[in-house]
N, C-alpha and C. Protein backbone atom coordinates (compact mmCIF):
# COMPACT_ATOMS: atom_id res chain seq x y z
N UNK A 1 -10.45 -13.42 -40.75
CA UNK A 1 -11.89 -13.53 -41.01
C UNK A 1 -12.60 -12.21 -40.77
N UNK A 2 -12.06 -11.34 -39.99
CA UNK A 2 -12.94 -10.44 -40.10
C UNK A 2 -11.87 -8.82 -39.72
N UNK A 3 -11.27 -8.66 -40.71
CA UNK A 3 -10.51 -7.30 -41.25
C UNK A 3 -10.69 -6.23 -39.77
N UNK A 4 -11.89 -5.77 -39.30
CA UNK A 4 -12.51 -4.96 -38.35
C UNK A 4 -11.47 -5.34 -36.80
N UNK A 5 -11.79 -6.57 -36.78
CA UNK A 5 -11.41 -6.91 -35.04
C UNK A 5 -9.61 -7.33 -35.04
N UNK A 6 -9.34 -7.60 -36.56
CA UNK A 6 -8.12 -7.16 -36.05
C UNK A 6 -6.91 -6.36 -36.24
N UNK A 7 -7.80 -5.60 -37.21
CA UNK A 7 -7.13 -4.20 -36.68
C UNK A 7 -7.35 -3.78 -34.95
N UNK A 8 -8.40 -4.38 -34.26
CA UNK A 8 -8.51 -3.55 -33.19
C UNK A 8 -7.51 -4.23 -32.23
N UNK A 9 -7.50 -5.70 -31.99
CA UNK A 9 -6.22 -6.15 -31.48
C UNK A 9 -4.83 -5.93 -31.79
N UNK A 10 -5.08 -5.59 -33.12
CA UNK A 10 -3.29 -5.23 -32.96
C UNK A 10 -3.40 -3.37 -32.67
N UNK A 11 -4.20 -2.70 -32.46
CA UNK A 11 -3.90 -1.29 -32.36
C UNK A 11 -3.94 -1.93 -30.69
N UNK A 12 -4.51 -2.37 -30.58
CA UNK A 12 -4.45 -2.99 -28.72
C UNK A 12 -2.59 -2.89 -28.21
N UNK A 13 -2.19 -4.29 -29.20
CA UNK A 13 -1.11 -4.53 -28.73
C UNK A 13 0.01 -3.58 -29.13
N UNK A 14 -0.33 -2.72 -30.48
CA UNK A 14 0.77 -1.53 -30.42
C UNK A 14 0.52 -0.48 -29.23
N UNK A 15 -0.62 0.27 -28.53
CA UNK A 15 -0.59 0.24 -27.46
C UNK A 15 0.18 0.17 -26.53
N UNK A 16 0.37 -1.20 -26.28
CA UNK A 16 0.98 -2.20 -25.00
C UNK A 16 2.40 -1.61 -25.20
N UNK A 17 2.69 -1.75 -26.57
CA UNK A 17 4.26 -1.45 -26.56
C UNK A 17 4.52 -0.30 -26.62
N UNK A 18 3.65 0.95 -26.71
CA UNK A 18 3.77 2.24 -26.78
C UNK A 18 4.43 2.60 -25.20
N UNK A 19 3.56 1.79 -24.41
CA UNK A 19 3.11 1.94 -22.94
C UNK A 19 5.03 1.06 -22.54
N UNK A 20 5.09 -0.09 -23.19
CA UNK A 20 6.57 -0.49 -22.97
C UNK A 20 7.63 0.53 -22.82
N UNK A 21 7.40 1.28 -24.11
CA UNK A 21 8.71 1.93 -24.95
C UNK A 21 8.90 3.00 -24.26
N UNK A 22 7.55 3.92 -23.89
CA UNK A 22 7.66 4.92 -22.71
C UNK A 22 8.64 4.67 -21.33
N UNK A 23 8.26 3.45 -21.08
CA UNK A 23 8.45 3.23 -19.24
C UNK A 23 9.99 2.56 -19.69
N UNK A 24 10.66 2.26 -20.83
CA UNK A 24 11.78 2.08 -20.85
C UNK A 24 12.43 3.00 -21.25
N UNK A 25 12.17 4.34 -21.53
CA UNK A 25 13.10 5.59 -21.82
C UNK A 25 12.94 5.82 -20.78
N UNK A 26 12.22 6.10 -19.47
CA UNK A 26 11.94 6.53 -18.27
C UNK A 26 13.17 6.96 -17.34
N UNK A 27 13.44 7.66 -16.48
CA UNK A 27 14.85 7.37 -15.80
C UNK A 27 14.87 6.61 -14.61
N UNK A 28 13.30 5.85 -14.16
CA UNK A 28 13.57 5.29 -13.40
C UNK A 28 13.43 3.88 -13.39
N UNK A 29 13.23 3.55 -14.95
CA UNK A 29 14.05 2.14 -15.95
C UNK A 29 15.18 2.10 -16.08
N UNK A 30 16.39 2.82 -15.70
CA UNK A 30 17.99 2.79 -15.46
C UNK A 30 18.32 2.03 -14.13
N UNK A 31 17.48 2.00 -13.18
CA UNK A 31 17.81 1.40 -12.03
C UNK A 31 17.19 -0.03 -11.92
N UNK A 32 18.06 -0.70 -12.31
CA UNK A 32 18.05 -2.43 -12.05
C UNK A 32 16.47 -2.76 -11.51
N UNK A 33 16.63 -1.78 -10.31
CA UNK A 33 15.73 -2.69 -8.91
C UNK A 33 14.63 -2.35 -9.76
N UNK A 34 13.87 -1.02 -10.00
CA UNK A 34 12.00 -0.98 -10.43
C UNK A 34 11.82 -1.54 -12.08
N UNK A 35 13.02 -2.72 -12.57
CA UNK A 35 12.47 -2.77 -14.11
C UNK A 35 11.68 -4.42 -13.79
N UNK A 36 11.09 -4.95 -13.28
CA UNK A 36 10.88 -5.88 -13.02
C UNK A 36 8.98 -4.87 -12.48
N UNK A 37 9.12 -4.00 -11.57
CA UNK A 37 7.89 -3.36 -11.10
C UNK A 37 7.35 -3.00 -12.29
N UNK A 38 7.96 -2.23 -13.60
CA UNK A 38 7.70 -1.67 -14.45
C UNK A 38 6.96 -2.67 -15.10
N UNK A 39 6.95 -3.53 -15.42
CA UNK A 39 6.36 -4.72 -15.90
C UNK A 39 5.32 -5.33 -15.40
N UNK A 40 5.08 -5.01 -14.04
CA UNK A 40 4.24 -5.44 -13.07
C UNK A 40 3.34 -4.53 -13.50
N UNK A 41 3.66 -3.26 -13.44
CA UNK A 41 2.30 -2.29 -13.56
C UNK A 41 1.80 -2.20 -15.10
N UNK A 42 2.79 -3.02 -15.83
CA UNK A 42 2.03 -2.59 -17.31
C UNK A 42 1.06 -4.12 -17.21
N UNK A 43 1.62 -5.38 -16.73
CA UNK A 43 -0.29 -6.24 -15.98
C UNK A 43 -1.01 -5.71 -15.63
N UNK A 44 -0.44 -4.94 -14.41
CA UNK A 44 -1.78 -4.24 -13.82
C UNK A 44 -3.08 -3.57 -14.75
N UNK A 45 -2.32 -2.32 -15.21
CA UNK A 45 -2.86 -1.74 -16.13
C UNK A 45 -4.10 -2.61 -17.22
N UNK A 46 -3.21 -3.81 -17.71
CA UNK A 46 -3.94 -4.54 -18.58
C UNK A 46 -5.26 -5.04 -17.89
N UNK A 47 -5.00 -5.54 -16.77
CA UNK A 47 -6.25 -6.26 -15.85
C UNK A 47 -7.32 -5.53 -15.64
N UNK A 48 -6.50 -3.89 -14.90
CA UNK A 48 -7.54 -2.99 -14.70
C UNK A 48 -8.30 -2.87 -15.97
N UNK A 49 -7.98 -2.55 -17.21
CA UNK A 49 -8.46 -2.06 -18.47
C UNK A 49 -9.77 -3.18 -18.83
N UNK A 50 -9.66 -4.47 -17.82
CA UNK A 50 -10.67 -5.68 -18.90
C UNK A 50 -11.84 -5.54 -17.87
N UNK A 51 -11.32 -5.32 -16.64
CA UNK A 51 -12.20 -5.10 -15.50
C UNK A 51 -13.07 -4.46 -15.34
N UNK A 52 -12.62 -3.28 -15.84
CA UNK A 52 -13.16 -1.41 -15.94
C UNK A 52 -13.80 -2.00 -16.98
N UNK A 53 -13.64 -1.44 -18.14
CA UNK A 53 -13.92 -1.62 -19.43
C UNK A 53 -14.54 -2.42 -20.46
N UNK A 54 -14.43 -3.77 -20.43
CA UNK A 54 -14.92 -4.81 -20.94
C UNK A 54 -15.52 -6.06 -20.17
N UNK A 55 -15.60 -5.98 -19.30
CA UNK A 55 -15.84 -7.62 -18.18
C UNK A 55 -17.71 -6.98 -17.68
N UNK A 56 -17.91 -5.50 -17.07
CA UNK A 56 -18.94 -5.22 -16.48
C UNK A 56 -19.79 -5.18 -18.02
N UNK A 57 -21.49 -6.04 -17.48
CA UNK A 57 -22.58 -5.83 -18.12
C UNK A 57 -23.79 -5.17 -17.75
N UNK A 58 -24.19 -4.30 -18.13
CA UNK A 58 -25.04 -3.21 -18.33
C UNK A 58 -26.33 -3.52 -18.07
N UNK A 59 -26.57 -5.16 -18.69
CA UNK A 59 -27.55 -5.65 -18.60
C UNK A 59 -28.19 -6.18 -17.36
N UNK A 60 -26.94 -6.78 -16.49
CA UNK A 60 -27.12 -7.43 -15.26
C UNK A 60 -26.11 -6.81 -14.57
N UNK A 61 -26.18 -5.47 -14.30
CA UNK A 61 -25.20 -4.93 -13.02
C UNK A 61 -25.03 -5.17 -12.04
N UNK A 62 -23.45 -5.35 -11.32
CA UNK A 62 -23.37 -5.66 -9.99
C UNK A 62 -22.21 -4.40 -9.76
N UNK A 63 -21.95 -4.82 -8.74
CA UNK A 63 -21.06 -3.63 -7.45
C UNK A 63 -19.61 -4.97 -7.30
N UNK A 64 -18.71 -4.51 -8.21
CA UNK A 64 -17.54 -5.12 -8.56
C UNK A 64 -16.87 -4.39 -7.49
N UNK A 65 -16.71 -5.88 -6.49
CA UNK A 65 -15.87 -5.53 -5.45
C UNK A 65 -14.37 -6.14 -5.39
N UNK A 66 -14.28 -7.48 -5.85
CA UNK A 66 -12.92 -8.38 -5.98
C UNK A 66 -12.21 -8.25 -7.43
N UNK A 67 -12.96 -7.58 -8.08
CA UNK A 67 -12.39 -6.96 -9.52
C UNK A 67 -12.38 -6.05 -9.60
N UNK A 68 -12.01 -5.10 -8.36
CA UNK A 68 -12.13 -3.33 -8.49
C UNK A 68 -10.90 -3.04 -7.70
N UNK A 69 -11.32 -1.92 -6.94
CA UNK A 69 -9.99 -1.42 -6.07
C UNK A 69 -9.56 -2.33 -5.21
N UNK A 70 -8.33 -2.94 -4.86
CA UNK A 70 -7.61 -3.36 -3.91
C UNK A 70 -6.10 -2.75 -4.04
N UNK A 71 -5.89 -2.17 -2.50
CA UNK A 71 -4.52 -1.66 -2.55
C UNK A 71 -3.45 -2.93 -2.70
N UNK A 72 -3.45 -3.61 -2.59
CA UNK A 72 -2.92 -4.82 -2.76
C UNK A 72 -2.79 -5.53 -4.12
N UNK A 73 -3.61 -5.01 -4.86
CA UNK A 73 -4.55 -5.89 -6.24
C UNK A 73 -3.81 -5.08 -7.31
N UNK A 74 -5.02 -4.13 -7.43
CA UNK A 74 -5.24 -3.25 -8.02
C UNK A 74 -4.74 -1.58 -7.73
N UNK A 75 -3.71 -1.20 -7.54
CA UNK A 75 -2.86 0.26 -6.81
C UNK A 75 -3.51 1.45 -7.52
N UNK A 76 -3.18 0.96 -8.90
CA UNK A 76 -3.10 2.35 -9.73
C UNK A 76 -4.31 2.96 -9.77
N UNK A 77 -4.34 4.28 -9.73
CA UNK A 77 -5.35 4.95 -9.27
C UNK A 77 -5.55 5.72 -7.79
N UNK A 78 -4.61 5.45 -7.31
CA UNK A 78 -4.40 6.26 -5.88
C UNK A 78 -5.26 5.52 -4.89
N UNK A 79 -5.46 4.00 -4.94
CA UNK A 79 -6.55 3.82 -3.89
C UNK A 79 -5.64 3.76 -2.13
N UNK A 80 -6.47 3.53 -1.53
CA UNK A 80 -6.06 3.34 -0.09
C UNK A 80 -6.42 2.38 0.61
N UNK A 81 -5.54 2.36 1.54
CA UNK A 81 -6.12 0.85 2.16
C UNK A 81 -7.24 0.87 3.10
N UNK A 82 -7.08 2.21 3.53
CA UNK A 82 -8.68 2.18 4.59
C UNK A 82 -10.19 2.81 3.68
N UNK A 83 -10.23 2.23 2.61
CA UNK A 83 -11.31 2.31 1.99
C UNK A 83 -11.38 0.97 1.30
N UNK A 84 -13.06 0.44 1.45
CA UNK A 84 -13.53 -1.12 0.78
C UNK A 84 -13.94 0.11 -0.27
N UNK A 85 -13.85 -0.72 -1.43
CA UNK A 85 -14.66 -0.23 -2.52
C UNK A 85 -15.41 -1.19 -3.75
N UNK A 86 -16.04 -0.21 -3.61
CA UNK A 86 -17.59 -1.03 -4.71
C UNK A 86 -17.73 -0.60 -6.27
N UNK A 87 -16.97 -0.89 -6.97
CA UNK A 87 -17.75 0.24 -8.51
C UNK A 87 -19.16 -0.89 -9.31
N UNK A 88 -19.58 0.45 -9.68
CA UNK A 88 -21.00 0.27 -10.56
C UNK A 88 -20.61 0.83 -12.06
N UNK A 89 -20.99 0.44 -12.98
CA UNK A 89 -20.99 0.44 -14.65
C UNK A 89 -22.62 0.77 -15.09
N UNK A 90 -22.94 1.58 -15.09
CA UNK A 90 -24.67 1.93 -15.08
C UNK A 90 -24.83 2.94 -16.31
N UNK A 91 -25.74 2.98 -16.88
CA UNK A 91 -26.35 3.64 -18.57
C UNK A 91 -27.68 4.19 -18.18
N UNK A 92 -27.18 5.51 -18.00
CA UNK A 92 -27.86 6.35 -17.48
C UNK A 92 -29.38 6.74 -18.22
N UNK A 93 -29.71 5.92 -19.10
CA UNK A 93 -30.70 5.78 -19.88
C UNK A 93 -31.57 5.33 -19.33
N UNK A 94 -30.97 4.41 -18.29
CA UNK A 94 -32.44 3.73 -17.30
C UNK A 94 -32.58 4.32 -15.97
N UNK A 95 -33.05 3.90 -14.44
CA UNK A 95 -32.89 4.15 -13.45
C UNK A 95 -32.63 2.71 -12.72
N UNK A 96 -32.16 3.01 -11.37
CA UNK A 96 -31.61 1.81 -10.78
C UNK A 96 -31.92 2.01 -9.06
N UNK A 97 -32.01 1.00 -8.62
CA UNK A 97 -32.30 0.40 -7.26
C UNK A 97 -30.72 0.50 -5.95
N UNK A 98 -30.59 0.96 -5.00
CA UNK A 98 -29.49 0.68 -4.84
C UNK A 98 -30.08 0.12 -3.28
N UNK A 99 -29.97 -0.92 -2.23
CA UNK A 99 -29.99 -1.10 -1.59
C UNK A 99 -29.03 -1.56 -0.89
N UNK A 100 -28.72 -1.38 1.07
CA UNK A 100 -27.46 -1.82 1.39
C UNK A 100 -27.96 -1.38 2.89
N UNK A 101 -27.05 -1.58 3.61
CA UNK A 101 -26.86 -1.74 5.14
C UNK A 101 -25.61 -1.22 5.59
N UNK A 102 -25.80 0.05 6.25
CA UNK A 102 -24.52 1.04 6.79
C UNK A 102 -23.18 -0.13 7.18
N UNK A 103 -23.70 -0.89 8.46
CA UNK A 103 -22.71 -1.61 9.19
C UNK A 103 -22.28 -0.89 10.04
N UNK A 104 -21.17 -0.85 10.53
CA UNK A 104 -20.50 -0.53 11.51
C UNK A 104 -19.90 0.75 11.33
N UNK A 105 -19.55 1.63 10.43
CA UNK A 105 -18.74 2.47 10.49
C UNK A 105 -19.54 3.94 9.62
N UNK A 106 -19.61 4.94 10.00
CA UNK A 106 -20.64 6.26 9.68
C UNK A 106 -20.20 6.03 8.28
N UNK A 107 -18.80 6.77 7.73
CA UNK A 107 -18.51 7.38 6.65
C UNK A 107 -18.49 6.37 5.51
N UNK A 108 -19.15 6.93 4.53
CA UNK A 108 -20.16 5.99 3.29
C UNK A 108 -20.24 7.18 2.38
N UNK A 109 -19.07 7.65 1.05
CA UNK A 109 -19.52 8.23 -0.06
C UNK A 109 -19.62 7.24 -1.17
N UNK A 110 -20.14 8.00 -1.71
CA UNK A 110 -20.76 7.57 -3.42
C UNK A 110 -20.53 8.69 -4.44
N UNK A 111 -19.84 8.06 -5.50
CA UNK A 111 -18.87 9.47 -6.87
C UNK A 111 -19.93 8.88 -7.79
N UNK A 112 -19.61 9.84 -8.05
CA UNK A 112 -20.67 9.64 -10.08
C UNK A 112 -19.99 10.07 -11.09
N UNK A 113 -19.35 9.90 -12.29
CA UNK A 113 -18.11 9.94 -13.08
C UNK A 113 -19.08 9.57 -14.40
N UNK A 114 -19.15 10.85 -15.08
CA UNK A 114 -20.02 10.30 -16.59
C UNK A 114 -19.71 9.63 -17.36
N UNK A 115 -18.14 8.91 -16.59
CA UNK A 115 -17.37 7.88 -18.08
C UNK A 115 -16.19 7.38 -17.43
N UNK A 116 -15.82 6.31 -17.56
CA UNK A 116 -14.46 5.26 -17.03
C UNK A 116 -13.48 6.99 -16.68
N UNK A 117 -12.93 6.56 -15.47
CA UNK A 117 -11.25 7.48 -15.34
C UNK A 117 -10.76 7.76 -16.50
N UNK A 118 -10.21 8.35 -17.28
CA UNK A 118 -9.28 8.39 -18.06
C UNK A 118 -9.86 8.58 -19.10
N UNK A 119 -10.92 8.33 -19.25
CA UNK A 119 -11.54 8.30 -21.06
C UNK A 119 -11.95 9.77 -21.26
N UNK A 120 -11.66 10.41 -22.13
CA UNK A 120 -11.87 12.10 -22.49
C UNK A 120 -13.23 12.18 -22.29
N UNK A 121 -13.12 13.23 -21.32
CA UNK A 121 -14.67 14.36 -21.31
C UNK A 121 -14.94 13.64 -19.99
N UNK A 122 -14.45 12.55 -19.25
CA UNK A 122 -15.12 11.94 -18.58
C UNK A 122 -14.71 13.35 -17.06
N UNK A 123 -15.72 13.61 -16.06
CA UNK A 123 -16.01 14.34 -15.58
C UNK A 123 -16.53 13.68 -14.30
N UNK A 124 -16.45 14.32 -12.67
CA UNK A 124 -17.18 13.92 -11.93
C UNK A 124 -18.39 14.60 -11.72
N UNK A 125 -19.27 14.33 -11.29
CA UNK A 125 -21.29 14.76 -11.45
C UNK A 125 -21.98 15.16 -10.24
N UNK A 126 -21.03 14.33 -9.01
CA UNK A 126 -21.93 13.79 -7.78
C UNK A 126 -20.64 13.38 -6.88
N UNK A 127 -20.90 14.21 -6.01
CA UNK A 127 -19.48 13.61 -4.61
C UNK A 127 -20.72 13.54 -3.12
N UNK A 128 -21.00 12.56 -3.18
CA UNK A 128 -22.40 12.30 -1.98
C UNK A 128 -21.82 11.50 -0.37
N UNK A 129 -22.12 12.63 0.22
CA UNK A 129 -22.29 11.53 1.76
C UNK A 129 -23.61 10.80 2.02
N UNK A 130 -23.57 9.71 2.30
CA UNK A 130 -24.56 9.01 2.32
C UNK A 130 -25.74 9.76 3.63
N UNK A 131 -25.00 10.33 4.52
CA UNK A 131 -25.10 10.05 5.55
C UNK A 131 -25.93 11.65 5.48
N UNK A 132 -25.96 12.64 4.51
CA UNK A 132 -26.32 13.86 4.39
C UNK A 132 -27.60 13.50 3.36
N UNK A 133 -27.66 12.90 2.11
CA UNK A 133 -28.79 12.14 1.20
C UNK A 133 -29.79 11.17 1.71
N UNK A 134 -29.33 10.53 2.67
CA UNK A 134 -30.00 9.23 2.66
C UNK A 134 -30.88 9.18 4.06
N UNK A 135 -32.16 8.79 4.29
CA UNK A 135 -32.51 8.14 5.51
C UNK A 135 -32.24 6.79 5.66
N UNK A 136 -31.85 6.96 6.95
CA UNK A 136 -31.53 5.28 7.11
C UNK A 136 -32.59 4.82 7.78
N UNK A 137 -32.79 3.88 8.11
CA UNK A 137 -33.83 2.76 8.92
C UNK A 137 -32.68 2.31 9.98
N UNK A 138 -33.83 2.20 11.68
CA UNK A 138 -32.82 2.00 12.64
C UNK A 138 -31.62 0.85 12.23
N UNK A 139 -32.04 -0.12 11.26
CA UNK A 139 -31.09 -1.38 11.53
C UNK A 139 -29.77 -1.02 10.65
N UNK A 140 -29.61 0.12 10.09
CA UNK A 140 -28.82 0.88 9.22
C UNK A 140 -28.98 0.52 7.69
N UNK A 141 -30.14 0.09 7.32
CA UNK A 141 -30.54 -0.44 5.86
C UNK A 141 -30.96 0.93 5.34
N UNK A 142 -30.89 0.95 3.89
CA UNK A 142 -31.06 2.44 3.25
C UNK A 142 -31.60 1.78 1.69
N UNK A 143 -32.06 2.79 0.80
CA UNK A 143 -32.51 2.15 -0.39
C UNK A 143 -32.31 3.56 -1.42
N UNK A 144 -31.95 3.80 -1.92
CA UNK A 144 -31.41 4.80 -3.16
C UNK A 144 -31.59 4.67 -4.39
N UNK A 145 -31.95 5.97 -5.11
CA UNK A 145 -32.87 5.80 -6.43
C UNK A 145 -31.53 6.29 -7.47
N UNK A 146 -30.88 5.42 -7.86
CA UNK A 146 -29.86 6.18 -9.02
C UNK A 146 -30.62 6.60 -10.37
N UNK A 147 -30.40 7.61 -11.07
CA UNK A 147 -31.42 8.02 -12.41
C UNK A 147 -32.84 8.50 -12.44
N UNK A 148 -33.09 8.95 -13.12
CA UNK A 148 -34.48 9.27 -13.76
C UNK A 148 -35.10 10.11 -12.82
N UNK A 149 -36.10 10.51 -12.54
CA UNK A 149 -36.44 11.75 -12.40
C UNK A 149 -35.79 12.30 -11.36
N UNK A 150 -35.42 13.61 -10.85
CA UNK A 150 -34.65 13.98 -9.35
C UNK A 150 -36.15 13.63 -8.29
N UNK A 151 -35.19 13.64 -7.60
CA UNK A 151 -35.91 13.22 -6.15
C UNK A 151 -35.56 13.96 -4.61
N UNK A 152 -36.43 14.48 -3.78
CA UNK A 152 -35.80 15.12 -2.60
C UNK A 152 -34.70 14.74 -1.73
N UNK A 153 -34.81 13.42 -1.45
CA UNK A 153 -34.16 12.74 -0.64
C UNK A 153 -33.83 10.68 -1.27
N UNK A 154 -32.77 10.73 -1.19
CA UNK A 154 -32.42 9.02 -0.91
C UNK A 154 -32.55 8.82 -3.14
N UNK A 155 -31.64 9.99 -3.15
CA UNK A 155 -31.62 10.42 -4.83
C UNK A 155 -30.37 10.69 -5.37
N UNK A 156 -29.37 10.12 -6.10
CA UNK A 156 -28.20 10.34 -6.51
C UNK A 156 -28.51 10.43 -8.11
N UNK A 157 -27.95 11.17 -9.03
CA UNK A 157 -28.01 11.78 -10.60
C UNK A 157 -27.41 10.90 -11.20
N UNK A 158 -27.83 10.35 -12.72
CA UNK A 158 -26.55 9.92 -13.21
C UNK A 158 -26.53 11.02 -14.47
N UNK A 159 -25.50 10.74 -15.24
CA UNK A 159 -25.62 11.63 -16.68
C UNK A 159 -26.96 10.87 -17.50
N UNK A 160 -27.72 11.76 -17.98
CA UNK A 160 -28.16 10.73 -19.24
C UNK A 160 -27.73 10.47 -20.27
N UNK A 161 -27.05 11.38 -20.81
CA UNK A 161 -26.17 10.92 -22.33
C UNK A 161 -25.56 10.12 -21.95
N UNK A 162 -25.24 9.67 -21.09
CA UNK A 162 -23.77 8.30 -21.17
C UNK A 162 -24.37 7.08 -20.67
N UNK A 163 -23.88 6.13 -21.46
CA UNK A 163 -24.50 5.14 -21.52
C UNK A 163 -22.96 4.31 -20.47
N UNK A 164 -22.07 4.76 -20.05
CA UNK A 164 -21.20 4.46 -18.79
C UNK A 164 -21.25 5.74 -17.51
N UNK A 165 -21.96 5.08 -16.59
CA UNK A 165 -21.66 6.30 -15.89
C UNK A 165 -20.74 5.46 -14.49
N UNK A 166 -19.89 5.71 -14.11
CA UNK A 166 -18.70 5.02 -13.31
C UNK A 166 -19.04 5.89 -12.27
N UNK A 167 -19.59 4.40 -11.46
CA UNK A 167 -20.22 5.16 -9.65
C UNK A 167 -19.27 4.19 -8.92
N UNK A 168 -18.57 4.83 -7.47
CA UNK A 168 -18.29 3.66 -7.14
C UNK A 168 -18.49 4.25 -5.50
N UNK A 169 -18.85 3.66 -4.39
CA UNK A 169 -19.14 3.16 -2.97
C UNK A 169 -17.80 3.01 -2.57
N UNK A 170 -17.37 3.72 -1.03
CA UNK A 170 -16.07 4.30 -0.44
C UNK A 170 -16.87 4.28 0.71
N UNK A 171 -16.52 2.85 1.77
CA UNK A 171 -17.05 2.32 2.65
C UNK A 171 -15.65 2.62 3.89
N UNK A 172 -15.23 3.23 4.52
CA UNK A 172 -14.51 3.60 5.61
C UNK A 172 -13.89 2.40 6.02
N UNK A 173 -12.54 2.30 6.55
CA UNK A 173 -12.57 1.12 6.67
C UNK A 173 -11.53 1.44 8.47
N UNK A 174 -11.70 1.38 9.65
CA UNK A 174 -11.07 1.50 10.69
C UNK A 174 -10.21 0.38 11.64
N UNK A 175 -10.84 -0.05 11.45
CA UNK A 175 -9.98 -1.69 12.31
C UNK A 175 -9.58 -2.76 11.09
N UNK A 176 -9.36 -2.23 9.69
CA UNK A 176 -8.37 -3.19 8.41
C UNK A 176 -8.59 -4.54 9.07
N UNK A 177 -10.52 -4.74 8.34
CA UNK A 177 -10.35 -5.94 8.17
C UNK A 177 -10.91 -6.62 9.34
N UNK A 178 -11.70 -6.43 10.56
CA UNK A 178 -11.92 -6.52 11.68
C UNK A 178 -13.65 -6.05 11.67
N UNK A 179 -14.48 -5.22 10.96
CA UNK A 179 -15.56 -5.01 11.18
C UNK A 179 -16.83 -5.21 10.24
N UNK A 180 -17.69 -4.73 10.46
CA UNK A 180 -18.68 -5.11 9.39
C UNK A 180 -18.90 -3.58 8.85
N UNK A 181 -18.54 -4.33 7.47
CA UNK A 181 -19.13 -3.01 6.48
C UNK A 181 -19.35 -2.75 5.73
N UNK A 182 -21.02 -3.31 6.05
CA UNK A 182 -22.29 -3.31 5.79
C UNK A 182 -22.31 -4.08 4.13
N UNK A 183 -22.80 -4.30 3.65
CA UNK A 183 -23.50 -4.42 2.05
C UNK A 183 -24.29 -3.65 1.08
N UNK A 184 -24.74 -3.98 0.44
CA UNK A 184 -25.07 -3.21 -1.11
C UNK A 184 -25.22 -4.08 -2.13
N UNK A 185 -26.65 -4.02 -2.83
CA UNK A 185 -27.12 -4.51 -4.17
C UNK A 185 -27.32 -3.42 -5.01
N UNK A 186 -27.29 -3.80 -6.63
CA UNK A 186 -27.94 -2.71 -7.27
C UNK A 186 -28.81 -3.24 -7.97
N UNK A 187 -29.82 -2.45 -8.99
CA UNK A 187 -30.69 -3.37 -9.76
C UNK A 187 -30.73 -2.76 -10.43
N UNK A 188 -31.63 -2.99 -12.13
CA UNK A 188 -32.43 -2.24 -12.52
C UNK A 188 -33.86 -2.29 -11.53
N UNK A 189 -34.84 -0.68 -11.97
CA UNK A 189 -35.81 -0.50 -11.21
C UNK A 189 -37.13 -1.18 -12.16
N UNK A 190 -36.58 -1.07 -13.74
CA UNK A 190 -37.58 -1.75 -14.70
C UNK A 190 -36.22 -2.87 -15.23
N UNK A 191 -36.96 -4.21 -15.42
CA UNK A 191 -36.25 -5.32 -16.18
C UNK A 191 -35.41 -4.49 -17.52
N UNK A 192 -34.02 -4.98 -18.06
CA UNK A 192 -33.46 -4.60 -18.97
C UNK A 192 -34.03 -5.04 -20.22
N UNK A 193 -34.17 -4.72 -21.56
CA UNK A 193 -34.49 -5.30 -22.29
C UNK A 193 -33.65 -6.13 -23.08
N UNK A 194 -33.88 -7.23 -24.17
CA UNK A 194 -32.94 -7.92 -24.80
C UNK A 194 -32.04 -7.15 -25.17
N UNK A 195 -32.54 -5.43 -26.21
CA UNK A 195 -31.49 -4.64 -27.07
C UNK A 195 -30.00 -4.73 -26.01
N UNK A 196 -30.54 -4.33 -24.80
CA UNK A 196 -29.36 -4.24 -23.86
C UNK A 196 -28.58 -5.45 -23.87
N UNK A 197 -29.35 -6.56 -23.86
CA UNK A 197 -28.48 -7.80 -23.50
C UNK A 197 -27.50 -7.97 -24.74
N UNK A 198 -27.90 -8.04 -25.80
CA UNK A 198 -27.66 -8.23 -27.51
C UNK A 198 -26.53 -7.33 -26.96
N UNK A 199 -26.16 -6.02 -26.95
CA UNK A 199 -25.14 -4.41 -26.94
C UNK A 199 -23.96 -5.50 -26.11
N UNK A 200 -24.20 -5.67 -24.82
CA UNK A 200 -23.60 -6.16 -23.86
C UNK A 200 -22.41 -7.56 -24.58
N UNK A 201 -23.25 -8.04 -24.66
CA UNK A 201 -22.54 -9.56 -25.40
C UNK A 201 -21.92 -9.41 -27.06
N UNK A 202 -22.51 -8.68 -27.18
CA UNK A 202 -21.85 -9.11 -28.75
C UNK A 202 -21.43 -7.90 -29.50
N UNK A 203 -21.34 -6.80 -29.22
CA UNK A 203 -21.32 -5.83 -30.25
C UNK A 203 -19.70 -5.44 -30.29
């Protein structure tokens, strides 16, 4: 029914097998034990790709925490286990709200990436300590202006040409699992409009 979408699924699934055919010439597809892992990480890969890529909306952004990094989950990508992490999917066309609460533990950066990992040109913008940007309020609550005009303080950049700018929150993590640490909302600062919603859902 519609010539367009599936060409794009099957260039999808030739892809998949590109990504097969590689990791089975590999030399460390000769050894019995990792061809079973090898398979594991080409899921992975797939999960990460719907997560990253297609699942976050633009329109109603959140801070994808159980669909993002887990060393356990989600590996690829070098994450670690003593970091919680938060990613944001934000279109640097607008500005955004970021509010949250330190918690228990100082060290709190925030990356700014003008485009998903991996996708060409994509670049980092912004490597921020919270703790050098931001005033906090005694109870450790903070409020941060992502986009639109610069600002002196409690101000992180995004790109404006990119309508993905891949931020993600690297919350310290010391007692694995044992402390509080802290929260985080994001918003838009003006309501999204439909065009956005329409882009998001259907295009």
């Amino acid at each position: 029914a519609s010539p367009e979408l599936r060409r794009a699924w099957e260039s999808y699934h030739s892809a998949v097998d590109e990504l097969r055919f590689t990791m089975e010439r590999s030399s460390m597809f000769l050894n019995p034990r990792y061809r079973a892992k090898a398979f594991h990480i080409m899921l992975e890969i797939q999960a990460i790709v719907y997560c990253m890529a297609v699942a976050p909306r633009l329109a109603t952004p959140r801070i994808h925490t159980n669909s993002g990094w887990h060393d356990d989950i989600f590996s690829m990508g070098l994450v670690g286990p003593d970091w919680h992490y938060g990613l944001m999917y934000l279109d640097g066309a607008f500005t955004y709200r970021l509010t949250g609460r330190r918690g228990e533990n100082n060290l709190l950066l925030i990356q700014v990436c003008n485009e998903s990992l991996g996708i060409e040109g994509s670049n980092t913008i912004g490597m921020h300590d919270l703790n050098e940007i931001v005033d906090f309020a005694p109870d450790g609550s903070y409020e941060i202006t992502l986009g639109g005009p610069r600002k002196d303080r409690n101000w992180i950049a995004l790109d404006q040409k990119s309508d993905w700018n891949f931020v993600y929150i690297r919350t310290q993590i010391i007692k694995y699992g044992n402390e509080d640490i802290g929260s985080f909302r994001i918003e838009h600062v003006e309501p999204a409009g439909r065009e956005l919603y329409e882009r998001d859902e259907f295009s």
